[in-house]
C-alpha atoms as a PDB file:
ATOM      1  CA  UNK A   1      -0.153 -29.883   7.107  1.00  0.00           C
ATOM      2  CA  UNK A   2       0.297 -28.434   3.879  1.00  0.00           C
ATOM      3  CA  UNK A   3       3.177 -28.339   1.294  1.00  0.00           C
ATOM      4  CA  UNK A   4       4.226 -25.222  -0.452  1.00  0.00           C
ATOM      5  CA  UNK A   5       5.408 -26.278  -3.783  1.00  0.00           C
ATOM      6  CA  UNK A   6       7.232 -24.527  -6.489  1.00  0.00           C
ATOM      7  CA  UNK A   7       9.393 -25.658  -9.918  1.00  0.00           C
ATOM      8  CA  UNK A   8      12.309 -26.816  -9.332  1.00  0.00           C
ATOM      9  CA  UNK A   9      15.083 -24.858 -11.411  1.00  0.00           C
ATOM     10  CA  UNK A  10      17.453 -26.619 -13.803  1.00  0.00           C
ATOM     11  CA  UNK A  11      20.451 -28.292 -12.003  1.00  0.00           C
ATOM     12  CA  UNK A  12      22.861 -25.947 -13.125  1.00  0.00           C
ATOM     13  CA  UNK A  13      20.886 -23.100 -11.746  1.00  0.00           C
ATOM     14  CA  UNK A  14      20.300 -24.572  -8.800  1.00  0.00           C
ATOM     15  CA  UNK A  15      21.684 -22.747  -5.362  1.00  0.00           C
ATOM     16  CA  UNK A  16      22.658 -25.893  -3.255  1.00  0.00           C
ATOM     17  CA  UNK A  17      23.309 -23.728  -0.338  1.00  0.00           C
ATOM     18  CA  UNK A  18      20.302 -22.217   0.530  1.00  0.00           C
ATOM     19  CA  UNK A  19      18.487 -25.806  -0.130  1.00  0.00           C
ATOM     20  CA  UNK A  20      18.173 -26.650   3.315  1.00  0.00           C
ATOM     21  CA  UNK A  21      16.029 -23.938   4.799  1.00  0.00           C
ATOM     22  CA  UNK A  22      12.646 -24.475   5.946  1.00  0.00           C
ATOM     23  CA  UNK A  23      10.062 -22.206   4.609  1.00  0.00           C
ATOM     24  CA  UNK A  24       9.305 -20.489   7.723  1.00  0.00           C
ATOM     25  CA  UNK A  25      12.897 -18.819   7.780  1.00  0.00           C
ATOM     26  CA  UNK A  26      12.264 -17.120   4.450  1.00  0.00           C
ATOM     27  CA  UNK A  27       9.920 -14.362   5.407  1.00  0.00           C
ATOM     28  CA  UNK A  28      11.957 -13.353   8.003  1.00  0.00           C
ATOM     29  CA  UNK A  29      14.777 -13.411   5.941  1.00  0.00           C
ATOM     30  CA  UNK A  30      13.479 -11.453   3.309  1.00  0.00           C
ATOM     31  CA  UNK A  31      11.898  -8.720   5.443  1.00  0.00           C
ATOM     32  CA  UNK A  32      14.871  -8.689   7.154  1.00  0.00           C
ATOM     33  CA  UNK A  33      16.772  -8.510   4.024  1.00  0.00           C
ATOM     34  CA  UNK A  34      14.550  -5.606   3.048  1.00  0.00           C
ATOM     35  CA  UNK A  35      15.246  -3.760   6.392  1.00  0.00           C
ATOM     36  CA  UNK A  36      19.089  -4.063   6.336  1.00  0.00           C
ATOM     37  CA  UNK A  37      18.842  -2.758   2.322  1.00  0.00           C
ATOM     38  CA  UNK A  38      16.801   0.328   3.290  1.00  0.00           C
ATOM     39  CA  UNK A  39      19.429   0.888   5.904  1.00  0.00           C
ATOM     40  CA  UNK A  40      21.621   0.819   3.441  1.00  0.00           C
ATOM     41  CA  UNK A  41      19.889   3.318   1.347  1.00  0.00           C
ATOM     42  CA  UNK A  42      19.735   5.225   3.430  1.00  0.00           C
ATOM     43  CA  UNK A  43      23.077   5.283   5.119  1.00  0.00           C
ATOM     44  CA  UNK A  44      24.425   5.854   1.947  1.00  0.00           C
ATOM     45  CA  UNK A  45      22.872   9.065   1.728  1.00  0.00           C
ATOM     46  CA  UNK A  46      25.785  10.383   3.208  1.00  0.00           C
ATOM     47  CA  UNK A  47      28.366  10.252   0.954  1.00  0.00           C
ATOM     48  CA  UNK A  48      25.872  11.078  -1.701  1.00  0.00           C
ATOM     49  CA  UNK A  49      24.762  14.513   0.136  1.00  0.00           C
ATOM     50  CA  UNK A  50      28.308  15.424   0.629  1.00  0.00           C
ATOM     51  CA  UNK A  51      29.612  14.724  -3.095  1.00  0.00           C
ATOM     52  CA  UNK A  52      26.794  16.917  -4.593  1.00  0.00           C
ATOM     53  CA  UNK A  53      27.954  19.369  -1.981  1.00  0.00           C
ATOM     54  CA  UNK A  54      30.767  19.943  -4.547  1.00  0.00           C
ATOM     55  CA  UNK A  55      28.575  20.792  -6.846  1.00  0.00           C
ATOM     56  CA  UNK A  56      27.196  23.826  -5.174  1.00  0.00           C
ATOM     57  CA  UNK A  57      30.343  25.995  -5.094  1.00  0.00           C
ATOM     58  CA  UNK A  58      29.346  28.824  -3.288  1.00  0.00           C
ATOM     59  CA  UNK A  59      27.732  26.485  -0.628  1.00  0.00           C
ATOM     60  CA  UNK A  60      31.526  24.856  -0.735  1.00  0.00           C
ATOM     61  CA  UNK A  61      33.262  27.847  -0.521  1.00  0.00           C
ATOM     62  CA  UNK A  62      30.834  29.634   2.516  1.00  0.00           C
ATOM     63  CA  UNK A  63      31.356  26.051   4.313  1.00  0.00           C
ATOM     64  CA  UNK A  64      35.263  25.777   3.624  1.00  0.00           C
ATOM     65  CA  UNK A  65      36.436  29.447   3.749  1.00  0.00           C
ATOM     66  CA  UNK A  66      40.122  27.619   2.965  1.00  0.00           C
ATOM     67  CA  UNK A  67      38.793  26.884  -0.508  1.00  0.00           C
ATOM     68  CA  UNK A  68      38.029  30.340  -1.375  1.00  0.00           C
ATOM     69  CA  UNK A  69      42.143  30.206  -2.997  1.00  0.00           C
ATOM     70  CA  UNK A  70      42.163  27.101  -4.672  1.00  0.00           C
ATOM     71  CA  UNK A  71      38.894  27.315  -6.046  1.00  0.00           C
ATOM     72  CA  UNK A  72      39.835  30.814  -8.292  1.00  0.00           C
ATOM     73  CA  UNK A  73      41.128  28.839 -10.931  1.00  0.00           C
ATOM     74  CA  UNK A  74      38.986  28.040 -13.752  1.00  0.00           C
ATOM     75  CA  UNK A  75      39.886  24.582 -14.394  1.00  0.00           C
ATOM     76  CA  UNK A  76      39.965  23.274 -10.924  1.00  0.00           C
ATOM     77  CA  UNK A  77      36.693  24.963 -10.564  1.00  0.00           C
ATOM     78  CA  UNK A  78      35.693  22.941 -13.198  1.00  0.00           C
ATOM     79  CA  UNK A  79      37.217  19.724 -12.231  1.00  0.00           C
ATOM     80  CA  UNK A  80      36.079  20.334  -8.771  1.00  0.00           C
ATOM     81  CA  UNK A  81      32.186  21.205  -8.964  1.00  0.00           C
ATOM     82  CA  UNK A  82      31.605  18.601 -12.570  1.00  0.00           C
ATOM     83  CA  UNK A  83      34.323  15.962 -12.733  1.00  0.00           C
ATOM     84  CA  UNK A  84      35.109  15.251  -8.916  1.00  0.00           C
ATOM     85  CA  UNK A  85      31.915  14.582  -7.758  1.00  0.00           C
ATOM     86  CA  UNK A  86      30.566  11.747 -10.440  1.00  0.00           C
ATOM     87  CA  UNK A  87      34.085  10.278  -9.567  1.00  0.00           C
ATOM     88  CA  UNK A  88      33.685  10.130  -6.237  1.00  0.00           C
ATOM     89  CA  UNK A  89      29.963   8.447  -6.720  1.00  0.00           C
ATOM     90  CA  UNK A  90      31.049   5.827  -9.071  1.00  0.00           C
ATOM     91  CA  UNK A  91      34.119   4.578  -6.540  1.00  0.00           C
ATOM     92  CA  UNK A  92      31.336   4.331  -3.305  1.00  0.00           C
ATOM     93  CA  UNK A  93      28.787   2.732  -6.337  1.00  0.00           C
ATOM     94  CA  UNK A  94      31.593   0.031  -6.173  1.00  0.00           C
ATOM     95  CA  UNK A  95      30.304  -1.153  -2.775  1.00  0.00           C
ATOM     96  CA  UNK A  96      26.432  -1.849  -3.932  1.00  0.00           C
ATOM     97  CA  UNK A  97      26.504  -4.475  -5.838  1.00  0.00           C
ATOM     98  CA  UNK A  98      28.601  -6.690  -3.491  1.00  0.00           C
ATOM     99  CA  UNK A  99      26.008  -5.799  -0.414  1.00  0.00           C
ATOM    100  CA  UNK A 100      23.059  -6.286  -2.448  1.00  0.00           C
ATOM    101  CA  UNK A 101      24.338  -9.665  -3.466  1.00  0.00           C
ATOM    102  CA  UNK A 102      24.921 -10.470   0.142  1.00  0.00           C
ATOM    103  CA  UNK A 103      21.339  -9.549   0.842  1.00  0.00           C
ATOM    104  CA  UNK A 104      19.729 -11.382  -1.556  1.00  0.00           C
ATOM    105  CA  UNK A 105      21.612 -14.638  -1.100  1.00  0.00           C
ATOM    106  CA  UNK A 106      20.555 -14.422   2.717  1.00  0.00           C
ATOM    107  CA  UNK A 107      16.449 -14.123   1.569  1.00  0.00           C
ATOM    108  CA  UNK A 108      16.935 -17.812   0.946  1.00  0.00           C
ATOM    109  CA  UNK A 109      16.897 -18.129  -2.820  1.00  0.00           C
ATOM    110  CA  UNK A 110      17.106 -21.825  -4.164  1.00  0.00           C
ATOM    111  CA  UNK A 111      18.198 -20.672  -7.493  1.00  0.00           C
ATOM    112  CA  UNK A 112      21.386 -18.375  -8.594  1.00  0.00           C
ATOM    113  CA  UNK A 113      18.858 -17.141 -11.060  1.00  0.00           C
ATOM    114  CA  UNK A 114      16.932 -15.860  -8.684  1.00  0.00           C
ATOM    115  CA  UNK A 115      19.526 -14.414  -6.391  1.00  0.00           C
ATOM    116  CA  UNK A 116      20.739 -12.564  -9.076  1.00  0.00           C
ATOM    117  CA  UNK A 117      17.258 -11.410 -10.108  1.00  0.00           C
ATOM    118  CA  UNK A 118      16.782 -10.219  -5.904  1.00  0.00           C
ATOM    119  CA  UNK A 119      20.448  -8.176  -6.311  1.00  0.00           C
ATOM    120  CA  UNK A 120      19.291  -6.719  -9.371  1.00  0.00           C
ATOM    121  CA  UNK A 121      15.846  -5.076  -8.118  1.00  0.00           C
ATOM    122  CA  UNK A 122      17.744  -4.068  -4.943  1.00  0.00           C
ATOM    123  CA  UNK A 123      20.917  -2.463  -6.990  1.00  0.00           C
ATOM    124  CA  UNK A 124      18.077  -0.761  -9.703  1.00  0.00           C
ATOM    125  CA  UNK A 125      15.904   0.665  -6.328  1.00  0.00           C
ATOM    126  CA  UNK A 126      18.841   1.970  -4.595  1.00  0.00           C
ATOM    127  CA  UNK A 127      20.857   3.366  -7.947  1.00  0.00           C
ATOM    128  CA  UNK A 128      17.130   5.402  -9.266  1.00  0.00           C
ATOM    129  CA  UNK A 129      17.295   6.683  -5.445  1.00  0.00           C
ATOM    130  CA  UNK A 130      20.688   7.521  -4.581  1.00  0.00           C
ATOM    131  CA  UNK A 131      21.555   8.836  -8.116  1.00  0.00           C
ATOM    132  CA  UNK A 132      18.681  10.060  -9.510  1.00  0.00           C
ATOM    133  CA  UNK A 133      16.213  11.657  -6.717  1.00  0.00           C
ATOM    134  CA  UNK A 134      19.126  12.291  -3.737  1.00  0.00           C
ATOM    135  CA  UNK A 135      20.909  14.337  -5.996  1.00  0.00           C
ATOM    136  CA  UNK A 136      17.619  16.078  -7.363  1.00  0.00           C
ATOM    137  CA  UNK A 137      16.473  16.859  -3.757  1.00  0.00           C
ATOM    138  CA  UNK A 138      19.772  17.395  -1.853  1.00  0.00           C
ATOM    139  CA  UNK A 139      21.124  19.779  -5.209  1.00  0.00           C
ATOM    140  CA  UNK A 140      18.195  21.891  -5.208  1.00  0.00           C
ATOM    141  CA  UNK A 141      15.103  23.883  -3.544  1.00  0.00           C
ATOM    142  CA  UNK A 142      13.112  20.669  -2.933  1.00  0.00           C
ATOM    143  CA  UNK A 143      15.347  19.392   0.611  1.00  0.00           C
ATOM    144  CA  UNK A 144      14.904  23.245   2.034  1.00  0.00           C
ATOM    145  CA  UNK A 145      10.855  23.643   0.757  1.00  0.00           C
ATOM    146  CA  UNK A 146      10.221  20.046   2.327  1.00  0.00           C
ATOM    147  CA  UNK A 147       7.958  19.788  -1.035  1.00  0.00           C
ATOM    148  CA  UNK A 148       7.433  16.321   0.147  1.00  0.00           C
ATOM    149  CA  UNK A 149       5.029  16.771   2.659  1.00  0.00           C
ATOM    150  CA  UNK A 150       2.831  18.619  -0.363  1.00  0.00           C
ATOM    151  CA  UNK A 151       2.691  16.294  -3.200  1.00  0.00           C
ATOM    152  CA  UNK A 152       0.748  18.961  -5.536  1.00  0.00           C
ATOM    153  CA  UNK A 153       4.336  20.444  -5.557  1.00  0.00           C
ATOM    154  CA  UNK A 154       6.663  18.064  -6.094  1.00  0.00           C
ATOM    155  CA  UNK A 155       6.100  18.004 -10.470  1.00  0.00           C
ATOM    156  CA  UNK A 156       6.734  21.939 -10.291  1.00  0.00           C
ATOM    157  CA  UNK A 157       9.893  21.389  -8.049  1.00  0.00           C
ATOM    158  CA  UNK A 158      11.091  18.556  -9.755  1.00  0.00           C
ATOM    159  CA  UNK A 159      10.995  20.524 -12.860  1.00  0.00           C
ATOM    160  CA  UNK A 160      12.937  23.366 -11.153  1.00  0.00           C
ATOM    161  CA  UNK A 161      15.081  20.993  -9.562  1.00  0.00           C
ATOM    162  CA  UNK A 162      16.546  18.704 -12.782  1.00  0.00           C
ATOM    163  CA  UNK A 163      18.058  21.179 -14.963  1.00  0.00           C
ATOM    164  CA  UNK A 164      20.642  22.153 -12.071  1.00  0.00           C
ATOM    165  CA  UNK A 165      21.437  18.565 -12.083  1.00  0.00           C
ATOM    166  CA  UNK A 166      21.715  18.409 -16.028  1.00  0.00           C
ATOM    167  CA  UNK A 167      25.723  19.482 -15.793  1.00  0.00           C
ATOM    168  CA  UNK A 168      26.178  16.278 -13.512  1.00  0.00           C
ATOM    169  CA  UNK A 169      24.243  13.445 -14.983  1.00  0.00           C
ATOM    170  CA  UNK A 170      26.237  14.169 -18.178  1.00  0.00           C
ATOM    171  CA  UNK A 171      29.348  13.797 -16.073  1.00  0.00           C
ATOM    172  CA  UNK A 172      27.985  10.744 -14.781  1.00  0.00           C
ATOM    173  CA  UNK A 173      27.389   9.364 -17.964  1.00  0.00           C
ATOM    174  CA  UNK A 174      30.341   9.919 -19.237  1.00  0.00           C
ATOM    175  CA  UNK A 175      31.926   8.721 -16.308  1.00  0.00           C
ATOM    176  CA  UNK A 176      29.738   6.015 -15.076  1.00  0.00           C
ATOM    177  CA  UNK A 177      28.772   5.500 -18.783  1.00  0.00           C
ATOM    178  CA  UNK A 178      32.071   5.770 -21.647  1.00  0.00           C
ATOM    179  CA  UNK A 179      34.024   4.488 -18.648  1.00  0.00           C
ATOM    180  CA  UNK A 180      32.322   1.639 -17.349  1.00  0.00           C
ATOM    181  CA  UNK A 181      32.341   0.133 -21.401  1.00  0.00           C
ATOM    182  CA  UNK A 182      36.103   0.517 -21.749  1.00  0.00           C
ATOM    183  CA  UNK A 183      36.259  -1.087 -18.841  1.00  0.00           C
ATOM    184  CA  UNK A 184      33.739  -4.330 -19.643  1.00  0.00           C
ATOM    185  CA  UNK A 185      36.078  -4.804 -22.734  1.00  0.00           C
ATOM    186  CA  UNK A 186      39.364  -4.979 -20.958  1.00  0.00           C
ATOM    187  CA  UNK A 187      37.638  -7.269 -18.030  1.00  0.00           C
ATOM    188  CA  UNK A 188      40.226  -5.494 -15.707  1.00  0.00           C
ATOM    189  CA  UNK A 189      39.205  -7.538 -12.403  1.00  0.00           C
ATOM    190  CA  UNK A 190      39.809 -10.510 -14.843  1.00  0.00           C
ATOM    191  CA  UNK A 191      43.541  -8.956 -16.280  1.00  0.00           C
ATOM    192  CA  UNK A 192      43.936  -8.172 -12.535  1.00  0.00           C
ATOM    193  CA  UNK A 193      43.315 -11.710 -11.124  1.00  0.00           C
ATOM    194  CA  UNK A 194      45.198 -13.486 -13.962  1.00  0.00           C
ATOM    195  CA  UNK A 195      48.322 -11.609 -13.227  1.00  0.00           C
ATOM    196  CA  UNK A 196      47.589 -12.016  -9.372  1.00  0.00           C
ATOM    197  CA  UNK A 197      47.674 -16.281  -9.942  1.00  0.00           C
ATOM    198  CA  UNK A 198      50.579 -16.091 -12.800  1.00  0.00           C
ATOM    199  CA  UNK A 199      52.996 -14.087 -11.218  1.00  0.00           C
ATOM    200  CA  UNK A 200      52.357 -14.147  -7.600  1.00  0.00           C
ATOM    201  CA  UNK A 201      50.600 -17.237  -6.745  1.00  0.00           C
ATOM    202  CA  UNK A 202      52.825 -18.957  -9.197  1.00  0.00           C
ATOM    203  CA  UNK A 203      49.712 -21.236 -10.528  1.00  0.00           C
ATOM    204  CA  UNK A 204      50.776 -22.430 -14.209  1.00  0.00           C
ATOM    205  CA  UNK A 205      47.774 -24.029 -15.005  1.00  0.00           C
ATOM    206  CA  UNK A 206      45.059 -21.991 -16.441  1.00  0.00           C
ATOM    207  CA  UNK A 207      41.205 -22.029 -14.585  1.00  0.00           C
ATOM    208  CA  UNK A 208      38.627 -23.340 -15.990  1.00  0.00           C
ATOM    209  CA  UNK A 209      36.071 -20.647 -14.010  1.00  0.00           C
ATOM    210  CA  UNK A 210      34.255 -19.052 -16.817  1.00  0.00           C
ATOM    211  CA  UNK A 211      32.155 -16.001 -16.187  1.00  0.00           C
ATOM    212  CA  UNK A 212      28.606 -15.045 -16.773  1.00  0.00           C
ATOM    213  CA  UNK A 213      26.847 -12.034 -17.256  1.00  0.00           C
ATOM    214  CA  UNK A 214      26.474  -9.729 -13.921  1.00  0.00           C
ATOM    215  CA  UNK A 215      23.254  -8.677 -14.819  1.00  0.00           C
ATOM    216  CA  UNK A 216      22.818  -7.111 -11.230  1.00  0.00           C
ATOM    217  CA  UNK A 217      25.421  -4.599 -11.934  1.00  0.00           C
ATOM    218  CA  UNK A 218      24.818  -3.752 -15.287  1.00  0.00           C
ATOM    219  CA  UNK A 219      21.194  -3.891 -16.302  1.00  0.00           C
ATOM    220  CA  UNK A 220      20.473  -1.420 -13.635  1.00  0.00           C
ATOM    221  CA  UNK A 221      23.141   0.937 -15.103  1.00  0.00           C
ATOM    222  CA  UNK A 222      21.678   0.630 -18.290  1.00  0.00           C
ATOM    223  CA  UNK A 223      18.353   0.958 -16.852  1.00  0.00           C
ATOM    224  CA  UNK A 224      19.346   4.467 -15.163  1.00  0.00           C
ATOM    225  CA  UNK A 225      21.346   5.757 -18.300  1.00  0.00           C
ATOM    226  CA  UNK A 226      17.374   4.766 -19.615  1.00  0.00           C
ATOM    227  CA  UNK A 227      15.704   7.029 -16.797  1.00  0.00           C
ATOM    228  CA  UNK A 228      18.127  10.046 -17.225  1.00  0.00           C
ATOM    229  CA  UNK A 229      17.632   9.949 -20.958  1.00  0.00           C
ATOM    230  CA  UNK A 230      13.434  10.267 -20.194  1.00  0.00           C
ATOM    231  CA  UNK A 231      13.806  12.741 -17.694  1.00  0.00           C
ATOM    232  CA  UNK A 232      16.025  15.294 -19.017  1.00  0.00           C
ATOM    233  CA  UNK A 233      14.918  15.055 -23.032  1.00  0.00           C
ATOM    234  CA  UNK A 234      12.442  17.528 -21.822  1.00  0.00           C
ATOM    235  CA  UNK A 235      14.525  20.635 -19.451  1.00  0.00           C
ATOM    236  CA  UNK A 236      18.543  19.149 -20.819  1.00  0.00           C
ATOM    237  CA  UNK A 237      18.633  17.929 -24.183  1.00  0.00           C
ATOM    238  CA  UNK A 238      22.053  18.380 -24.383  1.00  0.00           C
ATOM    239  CA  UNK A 239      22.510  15.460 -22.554  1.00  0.00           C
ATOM    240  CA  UNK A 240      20.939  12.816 -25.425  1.00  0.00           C
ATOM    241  CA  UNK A 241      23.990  12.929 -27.785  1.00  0.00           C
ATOM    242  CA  UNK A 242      26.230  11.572 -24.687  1.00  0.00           C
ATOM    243  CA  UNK A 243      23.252   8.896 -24.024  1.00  0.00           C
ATOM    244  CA  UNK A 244      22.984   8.058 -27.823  1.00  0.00           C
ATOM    245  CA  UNK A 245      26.841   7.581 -28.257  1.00  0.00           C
ATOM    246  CA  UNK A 246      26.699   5.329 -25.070  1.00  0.00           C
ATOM    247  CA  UNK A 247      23.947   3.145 -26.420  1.00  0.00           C
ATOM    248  CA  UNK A 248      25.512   2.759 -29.040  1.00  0.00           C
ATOM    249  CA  UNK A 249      28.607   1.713 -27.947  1.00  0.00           C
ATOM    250  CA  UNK A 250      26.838  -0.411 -25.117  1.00  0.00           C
ATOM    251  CA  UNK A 251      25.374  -2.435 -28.133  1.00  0.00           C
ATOM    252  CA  UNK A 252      28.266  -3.302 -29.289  1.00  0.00           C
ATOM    253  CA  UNK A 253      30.066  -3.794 -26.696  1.00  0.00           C
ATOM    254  CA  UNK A 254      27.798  -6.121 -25.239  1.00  0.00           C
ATOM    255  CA  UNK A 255      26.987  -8.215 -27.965  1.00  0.00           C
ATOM    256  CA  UNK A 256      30.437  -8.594 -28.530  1.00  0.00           C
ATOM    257  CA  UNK A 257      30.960  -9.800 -24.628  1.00  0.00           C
ATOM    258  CA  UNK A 258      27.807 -12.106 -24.619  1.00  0.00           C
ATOM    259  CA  UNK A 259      28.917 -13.462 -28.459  1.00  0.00           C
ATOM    260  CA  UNK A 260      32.847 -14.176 -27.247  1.00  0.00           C
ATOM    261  CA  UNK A 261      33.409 -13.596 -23.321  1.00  0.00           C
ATOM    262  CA  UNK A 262      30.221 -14.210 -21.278  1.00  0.00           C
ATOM    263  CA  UNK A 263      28.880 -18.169 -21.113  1.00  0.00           C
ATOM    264  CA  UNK A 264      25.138 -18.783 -20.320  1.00  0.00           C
ATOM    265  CA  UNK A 265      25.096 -21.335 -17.669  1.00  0.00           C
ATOM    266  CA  UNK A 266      21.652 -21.709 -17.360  1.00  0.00           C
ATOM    267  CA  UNK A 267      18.504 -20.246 -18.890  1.00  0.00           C
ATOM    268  CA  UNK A 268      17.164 -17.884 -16.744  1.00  0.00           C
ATOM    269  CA  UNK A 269      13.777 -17.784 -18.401  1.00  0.00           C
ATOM    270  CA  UNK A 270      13.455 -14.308 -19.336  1.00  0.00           C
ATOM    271  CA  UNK A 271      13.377 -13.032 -15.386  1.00  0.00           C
ATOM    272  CA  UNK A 272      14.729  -9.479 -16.238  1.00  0.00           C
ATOM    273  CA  UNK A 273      12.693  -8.505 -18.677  1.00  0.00           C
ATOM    274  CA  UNK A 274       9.442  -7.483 -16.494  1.00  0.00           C
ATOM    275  CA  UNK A 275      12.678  -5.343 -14.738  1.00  0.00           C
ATOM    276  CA  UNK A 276      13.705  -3.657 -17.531  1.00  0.00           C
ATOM    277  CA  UNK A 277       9.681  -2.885 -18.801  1.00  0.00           C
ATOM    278  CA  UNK A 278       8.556  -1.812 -15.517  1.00  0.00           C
ATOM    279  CA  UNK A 279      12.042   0.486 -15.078  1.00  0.00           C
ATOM    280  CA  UNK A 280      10.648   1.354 -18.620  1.00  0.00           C
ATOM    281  CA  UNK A 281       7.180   2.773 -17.502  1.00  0.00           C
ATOM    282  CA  UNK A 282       8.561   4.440 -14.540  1.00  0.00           C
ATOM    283  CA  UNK A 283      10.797   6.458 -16.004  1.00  0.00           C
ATOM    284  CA  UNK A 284       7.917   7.381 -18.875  1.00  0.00           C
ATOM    285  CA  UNK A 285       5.262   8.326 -16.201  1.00  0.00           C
ATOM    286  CA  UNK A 286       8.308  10.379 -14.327  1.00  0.00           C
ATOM    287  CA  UNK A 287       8.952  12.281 -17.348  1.00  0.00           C
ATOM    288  CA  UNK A 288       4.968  13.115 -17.929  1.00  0.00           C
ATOM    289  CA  UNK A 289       5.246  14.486 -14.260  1.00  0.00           C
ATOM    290  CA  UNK A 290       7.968  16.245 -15.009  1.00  0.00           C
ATOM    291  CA  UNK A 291       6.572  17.620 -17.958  1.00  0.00           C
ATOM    292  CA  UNK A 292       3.231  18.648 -15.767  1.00  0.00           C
ATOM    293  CA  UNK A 293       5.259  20.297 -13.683  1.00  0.00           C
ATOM    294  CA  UNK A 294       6.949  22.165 -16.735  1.00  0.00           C
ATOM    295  CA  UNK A 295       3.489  23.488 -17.552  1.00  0.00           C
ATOM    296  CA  UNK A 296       2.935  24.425 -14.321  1.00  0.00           C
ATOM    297  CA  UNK A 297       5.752  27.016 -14.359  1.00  0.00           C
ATOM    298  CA  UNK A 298       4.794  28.205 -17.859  1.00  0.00           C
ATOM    299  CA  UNK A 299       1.396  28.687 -16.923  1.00  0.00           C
ATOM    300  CA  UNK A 300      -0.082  26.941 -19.423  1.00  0.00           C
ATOM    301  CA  UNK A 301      -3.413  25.091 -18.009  1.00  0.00           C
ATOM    302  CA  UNK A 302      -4.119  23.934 -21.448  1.00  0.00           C
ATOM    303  CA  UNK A 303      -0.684  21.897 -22.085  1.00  0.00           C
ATOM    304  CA  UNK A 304      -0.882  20.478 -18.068  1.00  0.00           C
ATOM    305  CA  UNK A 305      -4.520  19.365 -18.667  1.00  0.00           C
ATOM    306  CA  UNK A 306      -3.640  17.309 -21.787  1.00  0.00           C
ATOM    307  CA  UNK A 307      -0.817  16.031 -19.716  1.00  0.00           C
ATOM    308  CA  UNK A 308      -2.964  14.554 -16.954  1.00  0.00           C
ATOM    309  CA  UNK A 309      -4.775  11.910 -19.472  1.00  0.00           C
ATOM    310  CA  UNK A 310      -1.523  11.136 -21.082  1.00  0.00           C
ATOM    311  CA  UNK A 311      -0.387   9.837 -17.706  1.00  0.00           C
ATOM    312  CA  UNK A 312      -3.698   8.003 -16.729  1.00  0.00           C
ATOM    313  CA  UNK A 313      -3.227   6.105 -20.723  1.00  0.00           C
ATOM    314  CA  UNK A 314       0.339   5.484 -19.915  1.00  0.00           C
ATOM    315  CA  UNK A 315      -0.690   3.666 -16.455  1.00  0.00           C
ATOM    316  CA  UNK A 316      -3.469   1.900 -17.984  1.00  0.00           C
ATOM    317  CA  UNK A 317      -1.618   0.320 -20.708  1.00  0.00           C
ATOM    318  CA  UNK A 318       0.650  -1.017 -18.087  1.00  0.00           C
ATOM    319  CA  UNK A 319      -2.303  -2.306 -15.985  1.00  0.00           C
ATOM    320  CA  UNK A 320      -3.603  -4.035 -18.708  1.00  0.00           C
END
């Protein structure tokens, strides 16, 4: 019989619950974990086809002849095809974070550090997919071409594909983005819940819960906000002053939340920062694709041939 042995995590991170399972269970937890959270991905594809549905007005207007009236105005044409949709993504976004939680507490995790790590891969995976690529492929020529069943196409038709997209990943950023910070400095679940116990629950003492840092909810943001910012420098620059401002802001924001509102229960031992590099390299070898595939259009051998290396250096230096 042999043992399978691992460190045991500091008491405070320690996830008492999950303690008790044998080790057999856990790979059948986590590939069933891994099952139900493609399921998810993939089921979620729904709402995401049918919000950047709005963005293709004439699309909206051939499927909903009703439409054809309302959508005449300017600025509800306008709020309609840029604002709606990025709206309607971020309140369904809501949902992720909570599921992917759920999933990685059920792989069996013996550490909240580790849970949290688990929900933040699955929430980064499923955000670069659902926002990034489903809205590239269902928004443009790549869903109709089936460009994935010929890979030599796929840099030519992403690069055809992400400037029709550029109008609303700045939405989302500002959105997703400018929103999502306001909203970290008034801690409105927190304001929420307060008033919920003080006033309606009638409890006068104060709780002691303190929180700590989701990083499964908003490293992945950041993360994305990362990806878009590689990906569209080259074919929608206009969209790096909105990411600039938000980094900006995000760095003070969050300094200021992990200096006087966040408390670190328990070192985590730097487990999200192969995460954020490896996010990191991904979205840098994306771009260089999507820059090959920007040659390709342009005809210029000479620029995609210097390309190619770039990306073969780029995967080396992550290799070794």
């Amino acid at each position: 019989m042999k043992w399978v042995t691992s460190l045991a995590p500091e008491p405070k991170d320690m996830y008492w619950s999950n303690l008790w399972l044998p080790y057999k269970q856990l790979w059948i937890r986590r590939i069933a974990t891994l099952l139900g959270s493609i399921v998810f991905m993939f089921i979620f594809l729904v709402p995401v086809t049918f919000i950047q549905g709005l963005t293709q007005l004439e699309q909206l207007q051939q499927r909903l002849p009703f439409l054809k009236g309302l959508l005449k105005g300017k600025i509800m044409t306008q709020l309609v095809t840029g604002y709606l949709p990025s709206v309607i993504l971020q309140i369904f976004l809501y949902t992720v974070p909570p599921t992917m939680m759920m999933f990685a507490t059920l792989e069996g995790p013996i550490s909240h550090s580790e849970r949290k790590k688990s929900a933040c891969c699955k929430v980064l995976y499923f955000t670069i997919w659902n926002v990034f690529f489903v809205n590239v492929l269902s928004g443009s020529a790549i869903n109709q071409l089936n460009a994935l069943s010929r890979p030599k196409d796929i840099p030519m038709e992403l690069a055809r594909a992400i400037p029709l997209q550029a109008t609303f990943f700045t939405t989302y950023v500002l959105t997703s983005g400018w929103a999502s910070l306001s909203s970290e400095v008034m801690q409105l679940f927190g304001l929420i819940w307060n008033f919920v116990r003080k006033y309606i629950l009638r409890m006068k003492e104060d709780s002691d819960f303190i929180l700590s840092f989701p990083y499964h909810t908003e490293l992945p943001k950041v993360l994305l906000f990362g990806l878009l910012g590689f990906t569209c420098s080259v074919l929608a620059p206009l969209i790096l002053p909105f990411l600039l401002l938000y980094f900006f802001l995000a760095y003070i924001v969050y300094r200021n939340q992990f200096i006087n509102v966040y408390c670190t229960r328990y070192d985590t031992g730097g487990l999200y920062w192969p995460i954020a590099y490896n996010a990191t390299i991904f979205s840098l070898v994306l771009t260089q694709i999507i820059c090959l595939g920007v040659f390709g259009l342009k005809e210029s051998p000479v620029a995609a041939g210097f390309t190619v290396p770039l990306i073969i250096i780029t995967l080396l230096f992550n290799q070794y």
